[in-house]
Protein backbone atom coordinates (compact mmCIF):
# COMPACT_ATOMS: atom_id res chain seq x y z
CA UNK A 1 103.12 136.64 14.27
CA UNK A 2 105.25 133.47 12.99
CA UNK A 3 107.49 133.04 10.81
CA UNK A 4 108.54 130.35 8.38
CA UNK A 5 112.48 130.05 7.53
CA UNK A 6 113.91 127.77 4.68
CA UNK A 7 116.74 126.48 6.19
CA UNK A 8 118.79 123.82 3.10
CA UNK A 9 121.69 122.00 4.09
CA UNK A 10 124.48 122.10 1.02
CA UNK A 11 128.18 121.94 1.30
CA UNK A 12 129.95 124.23 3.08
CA UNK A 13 130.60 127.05 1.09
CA UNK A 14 135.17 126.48 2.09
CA UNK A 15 135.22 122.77 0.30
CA UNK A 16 136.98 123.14 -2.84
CA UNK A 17 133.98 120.89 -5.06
CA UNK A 18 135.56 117.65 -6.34
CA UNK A 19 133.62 116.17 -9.69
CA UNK A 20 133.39 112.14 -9.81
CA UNK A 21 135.36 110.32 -12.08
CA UNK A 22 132.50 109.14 -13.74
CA UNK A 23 130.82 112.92 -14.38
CA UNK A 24 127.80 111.70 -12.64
CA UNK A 25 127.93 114.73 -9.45
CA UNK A 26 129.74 116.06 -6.65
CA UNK A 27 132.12 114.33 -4.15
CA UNK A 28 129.83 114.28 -0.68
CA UNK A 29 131.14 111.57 0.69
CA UNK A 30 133.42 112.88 3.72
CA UNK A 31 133.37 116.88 3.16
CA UNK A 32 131.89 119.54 5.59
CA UNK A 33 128.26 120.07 5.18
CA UNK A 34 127.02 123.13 6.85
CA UNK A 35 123.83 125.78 6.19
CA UNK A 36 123.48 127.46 3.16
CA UNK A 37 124.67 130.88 3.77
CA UNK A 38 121.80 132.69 2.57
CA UNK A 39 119.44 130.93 5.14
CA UNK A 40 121.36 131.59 7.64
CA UNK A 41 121.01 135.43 6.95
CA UNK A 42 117.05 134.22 6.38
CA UNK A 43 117.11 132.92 9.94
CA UNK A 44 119.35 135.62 11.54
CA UNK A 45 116.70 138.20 9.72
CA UNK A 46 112.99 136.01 11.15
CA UNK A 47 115.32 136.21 14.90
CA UNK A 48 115.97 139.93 14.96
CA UNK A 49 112.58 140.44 14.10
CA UNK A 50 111.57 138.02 16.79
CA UNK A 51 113.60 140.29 19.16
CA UNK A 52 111.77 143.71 17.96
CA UNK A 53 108.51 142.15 18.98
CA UNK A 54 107.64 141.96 15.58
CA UNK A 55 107.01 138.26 15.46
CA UNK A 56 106.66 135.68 18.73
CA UNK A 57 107.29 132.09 16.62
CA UNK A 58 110.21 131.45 14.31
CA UNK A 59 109.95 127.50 12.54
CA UNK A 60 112.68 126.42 10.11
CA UNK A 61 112.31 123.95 7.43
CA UNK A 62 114.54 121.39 6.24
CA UNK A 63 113.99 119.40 2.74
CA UNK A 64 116.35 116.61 3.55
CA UNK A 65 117.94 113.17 4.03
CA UNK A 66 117.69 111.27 7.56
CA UNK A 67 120.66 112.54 8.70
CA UNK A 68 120.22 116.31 8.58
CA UNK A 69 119.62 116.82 12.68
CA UNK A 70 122.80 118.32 13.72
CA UNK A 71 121.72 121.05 10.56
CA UNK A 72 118.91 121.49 12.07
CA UNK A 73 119.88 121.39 15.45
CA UNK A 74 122.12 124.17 14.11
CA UNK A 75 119.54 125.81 13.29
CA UNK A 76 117.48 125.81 16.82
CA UNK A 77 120.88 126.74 18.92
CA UNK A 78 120.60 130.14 16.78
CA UNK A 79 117.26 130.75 17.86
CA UNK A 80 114.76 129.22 16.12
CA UNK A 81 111.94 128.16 18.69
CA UNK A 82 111.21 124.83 16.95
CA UNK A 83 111.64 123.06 13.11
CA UNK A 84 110.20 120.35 10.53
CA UNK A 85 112.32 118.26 8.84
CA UNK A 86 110.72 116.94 5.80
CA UNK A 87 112.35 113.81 5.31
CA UNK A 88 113.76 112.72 1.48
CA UNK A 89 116.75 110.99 0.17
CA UNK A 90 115.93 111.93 -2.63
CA UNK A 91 117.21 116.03 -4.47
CA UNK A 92 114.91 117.95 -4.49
CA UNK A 93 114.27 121.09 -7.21
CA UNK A 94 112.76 124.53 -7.01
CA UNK A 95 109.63 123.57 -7.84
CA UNK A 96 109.01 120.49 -5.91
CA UNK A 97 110.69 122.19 -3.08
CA UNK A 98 108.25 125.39 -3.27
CA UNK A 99 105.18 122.85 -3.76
CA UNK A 100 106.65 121.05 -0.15
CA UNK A 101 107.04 124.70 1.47
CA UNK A 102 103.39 125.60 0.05
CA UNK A 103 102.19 122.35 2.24
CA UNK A 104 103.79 123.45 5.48
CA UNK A 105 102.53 127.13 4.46
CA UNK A 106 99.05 125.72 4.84
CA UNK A 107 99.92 123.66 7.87
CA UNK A 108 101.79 126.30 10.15
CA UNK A 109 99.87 129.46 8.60
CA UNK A 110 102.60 132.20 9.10
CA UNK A 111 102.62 135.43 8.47
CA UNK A 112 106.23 135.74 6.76
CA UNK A 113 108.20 133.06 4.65
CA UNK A 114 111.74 134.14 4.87
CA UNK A 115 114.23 131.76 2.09
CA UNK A 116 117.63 132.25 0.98
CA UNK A 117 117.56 134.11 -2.51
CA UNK A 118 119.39 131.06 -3.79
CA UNK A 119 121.33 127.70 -2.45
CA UNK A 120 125.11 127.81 -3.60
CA UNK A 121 124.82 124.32 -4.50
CA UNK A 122 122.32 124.57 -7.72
CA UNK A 123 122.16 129.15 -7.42
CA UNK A 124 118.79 128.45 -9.36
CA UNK A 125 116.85 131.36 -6.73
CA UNK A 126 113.98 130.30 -8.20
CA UNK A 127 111.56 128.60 -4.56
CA UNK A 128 110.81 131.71 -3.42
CA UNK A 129 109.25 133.10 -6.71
CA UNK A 130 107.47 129.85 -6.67
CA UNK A 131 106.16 129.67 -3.65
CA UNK A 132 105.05 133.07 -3.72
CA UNK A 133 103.32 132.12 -6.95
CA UNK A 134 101.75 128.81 -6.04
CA UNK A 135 100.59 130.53 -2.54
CA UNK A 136 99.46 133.58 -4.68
CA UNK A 137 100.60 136.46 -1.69
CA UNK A 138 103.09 138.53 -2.89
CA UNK A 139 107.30 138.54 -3.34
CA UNK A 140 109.81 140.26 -1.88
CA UNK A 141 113.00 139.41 -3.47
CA UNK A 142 116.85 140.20 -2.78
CA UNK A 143 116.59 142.20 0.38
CA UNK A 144 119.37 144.17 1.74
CA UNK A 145 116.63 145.67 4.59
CA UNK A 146 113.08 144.65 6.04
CA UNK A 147 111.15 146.37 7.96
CA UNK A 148 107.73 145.33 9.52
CA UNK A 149 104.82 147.49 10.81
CA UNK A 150 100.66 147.22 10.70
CA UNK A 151 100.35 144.30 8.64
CA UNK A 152 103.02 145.42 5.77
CA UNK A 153 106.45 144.87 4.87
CA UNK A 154 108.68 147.72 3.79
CA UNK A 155 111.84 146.00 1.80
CA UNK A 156 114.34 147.24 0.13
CA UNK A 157 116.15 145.41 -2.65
CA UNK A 158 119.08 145.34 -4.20
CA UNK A 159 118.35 145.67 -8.01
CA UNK A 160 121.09 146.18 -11.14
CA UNK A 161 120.12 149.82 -11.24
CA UNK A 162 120.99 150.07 -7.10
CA UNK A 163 117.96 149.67 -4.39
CA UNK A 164 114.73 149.75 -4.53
CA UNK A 165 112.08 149.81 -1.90
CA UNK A 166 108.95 148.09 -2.21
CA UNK A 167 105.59 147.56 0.41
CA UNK A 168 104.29 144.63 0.32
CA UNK A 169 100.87 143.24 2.76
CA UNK A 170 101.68 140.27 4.74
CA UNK A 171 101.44 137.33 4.65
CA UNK A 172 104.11 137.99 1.90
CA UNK A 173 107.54 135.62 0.79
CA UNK A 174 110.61 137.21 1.33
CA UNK A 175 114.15 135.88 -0.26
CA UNK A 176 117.52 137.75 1.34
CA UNK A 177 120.25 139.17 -0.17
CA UNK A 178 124.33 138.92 1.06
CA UNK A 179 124.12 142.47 2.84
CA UNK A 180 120.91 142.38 4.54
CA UNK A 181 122.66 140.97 7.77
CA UNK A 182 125.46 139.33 9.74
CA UNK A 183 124.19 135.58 11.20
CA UNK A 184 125.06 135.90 14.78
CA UNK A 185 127.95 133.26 16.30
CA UNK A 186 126.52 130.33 18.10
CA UNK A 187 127.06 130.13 21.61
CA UNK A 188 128.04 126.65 23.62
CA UNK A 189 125.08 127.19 26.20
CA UNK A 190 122.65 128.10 22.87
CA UNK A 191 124.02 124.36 21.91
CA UNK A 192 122.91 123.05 24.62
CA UNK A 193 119.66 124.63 25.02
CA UNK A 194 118.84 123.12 20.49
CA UNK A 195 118.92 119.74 22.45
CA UNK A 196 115.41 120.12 24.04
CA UNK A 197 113.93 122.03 21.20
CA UNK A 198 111.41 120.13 19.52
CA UNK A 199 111.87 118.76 15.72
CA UNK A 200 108.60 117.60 13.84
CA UNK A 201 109.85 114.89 11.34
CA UNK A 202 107.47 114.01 8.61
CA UNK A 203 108.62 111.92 5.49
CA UNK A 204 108.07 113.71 2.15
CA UNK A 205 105.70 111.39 1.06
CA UNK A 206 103.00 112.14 3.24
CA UNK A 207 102.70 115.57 2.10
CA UNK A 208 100.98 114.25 -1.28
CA UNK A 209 103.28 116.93 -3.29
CA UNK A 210 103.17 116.03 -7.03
CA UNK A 211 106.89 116.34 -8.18
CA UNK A 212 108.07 119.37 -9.82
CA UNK A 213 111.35 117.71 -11.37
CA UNK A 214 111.19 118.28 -14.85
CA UNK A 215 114.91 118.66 -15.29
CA UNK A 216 117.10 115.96 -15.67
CA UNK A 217 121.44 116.09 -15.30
CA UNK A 218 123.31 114.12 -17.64
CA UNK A 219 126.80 114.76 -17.03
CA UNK A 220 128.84 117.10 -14.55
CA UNK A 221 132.48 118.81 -15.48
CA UNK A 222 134.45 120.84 -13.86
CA UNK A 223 135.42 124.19 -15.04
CA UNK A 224 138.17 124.18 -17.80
CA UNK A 225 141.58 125.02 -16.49
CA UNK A 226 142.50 128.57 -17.19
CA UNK A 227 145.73 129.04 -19.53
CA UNK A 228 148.86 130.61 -19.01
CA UNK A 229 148.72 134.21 -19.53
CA UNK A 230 150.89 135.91 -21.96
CA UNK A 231 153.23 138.41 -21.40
CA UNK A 232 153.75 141.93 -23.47
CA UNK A 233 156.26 144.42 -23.29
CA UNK A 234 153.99 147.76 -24.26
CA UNK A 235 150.60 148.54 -25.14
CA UNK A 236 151.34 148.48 -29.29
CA UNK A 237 152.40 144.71 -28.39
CA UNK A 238 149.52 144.02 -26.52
CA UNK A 239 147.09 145.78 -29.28
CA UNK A 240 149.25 143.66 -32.18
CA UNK A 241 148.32 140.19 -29.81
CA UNK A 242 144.50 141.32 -29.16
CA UNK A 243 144.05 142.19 -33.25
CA UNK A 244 146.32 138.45 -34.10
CA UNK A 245 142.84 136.65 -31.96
CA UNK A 246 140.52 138.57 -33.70
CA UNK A 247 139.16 140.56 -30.51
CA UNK A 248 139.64 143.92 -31.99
């Protein structure tokens, strides 16, 4: 069995975001740019599984710019036995991204996808639902716990009402959730080893993927400052303040 691991490169998830002067994005230029945290738990989920027997191959996949090796390199000194970098200066959306996946899907014929439920730097969790959809096998979204056995996949998800678990027949998408496991630390020797591991580097171009990117940005803002809070001396003061704003 193989599988397939989204594996996005964003900010790290410590950098306090900085907007540009100009409102046109984010400061990149010079911060800490690390795996998005929810592939990690993607890849730490495919390498566990590796380790039951369940699968023999795990790939990751990077949608990136030219200089996304060490994040994939990253990548391979967890575990992963090999990865394609699909290169693009260009950002990439959901759907474009899900139509890219959907190529290597065809390529590398897996039997899981495991993504990210969403990338902290857009939280639109919206690929794996479309690549799910555009491969037509089925979902398997927000997982807190997979389990594989005879050609299914027990999950269970983490819904507003609490879990649910769901069976789903492979070759299925599955997208993780926060509590469905803790990436392992990466090990100097495990470093060391990424070196030799092979990367496949194609440019994004030759994929033929018709763009997806029907949404356009105009301006970015940070979030408005929060003002002082007020202070009461008893509850009757504090219902007088709430009734003066028109909240009750």
């Amino acid at each position: 069995m193989k599988i397939l691991v989204g594996y996005k490169r964003v900010v790290d998830f410590n950098v306090r975001i900085q907007v540009r002067p100009d409102g046109s994005g984010v400061v990149t230029e010079g911060v800490k740019l690390s795996a998005n945290p929810f592939d990690d738990i993607a890849l730490e989920e495919a390498l566990r599984l590796r380790e039951k027997g369940v699968a023999s191959e795990v790939v990751i996949a990077t949608i990136g710019p030219a200089d996304a090796q060490a994040h994939i390199r990253n990548g391979l000194a967890m575990g992963a036995n090999r990865a394609i970098h699909v290169v693009t200066a260009e950002a990439v959306q959901p759907l474009t991204a899900a139509r890219a996946l959907l190529k290597l899907v065809e390529k590398e014929q897996p039997d899981i996808v495991i993504l990210g439920k969403q990338a902290i730097d857009d939280d639109c969790n919206q690929t794996g639902q479309m690549l799910a959809a555009l491969w037509d096998r089925p979902q398997a979204t927000f997982a807190s716990k997979v389990e594989v056995e005879a050609g299914k996949a027990r999950v269970t998800r983490e819904v507003d009402a609490g879990l649910e678990t769901i069976e789903v027949d492979l070759p299925a998408v599955i997208t993780t959730d926060l509590r469905l496991n803790e990436p392992r630390f990466i090990k100097l020797p495990d470093i060391m080893k990424a070196k030799s591991k092979p990367i496949e580097t194609l440019q994004f171009a030759e994929l033929g993927v018709e763009s997806g990117d029907h949404l356009k940005t105009t301006h970015y803002a940070p979030p408005a400052k929060r003002s002082r809070g007020v202070m009461v001396k008893d509850v009757a003061e504090l219902v007088s303040a709430l009734k003066s704003k028109g909240l009750i």
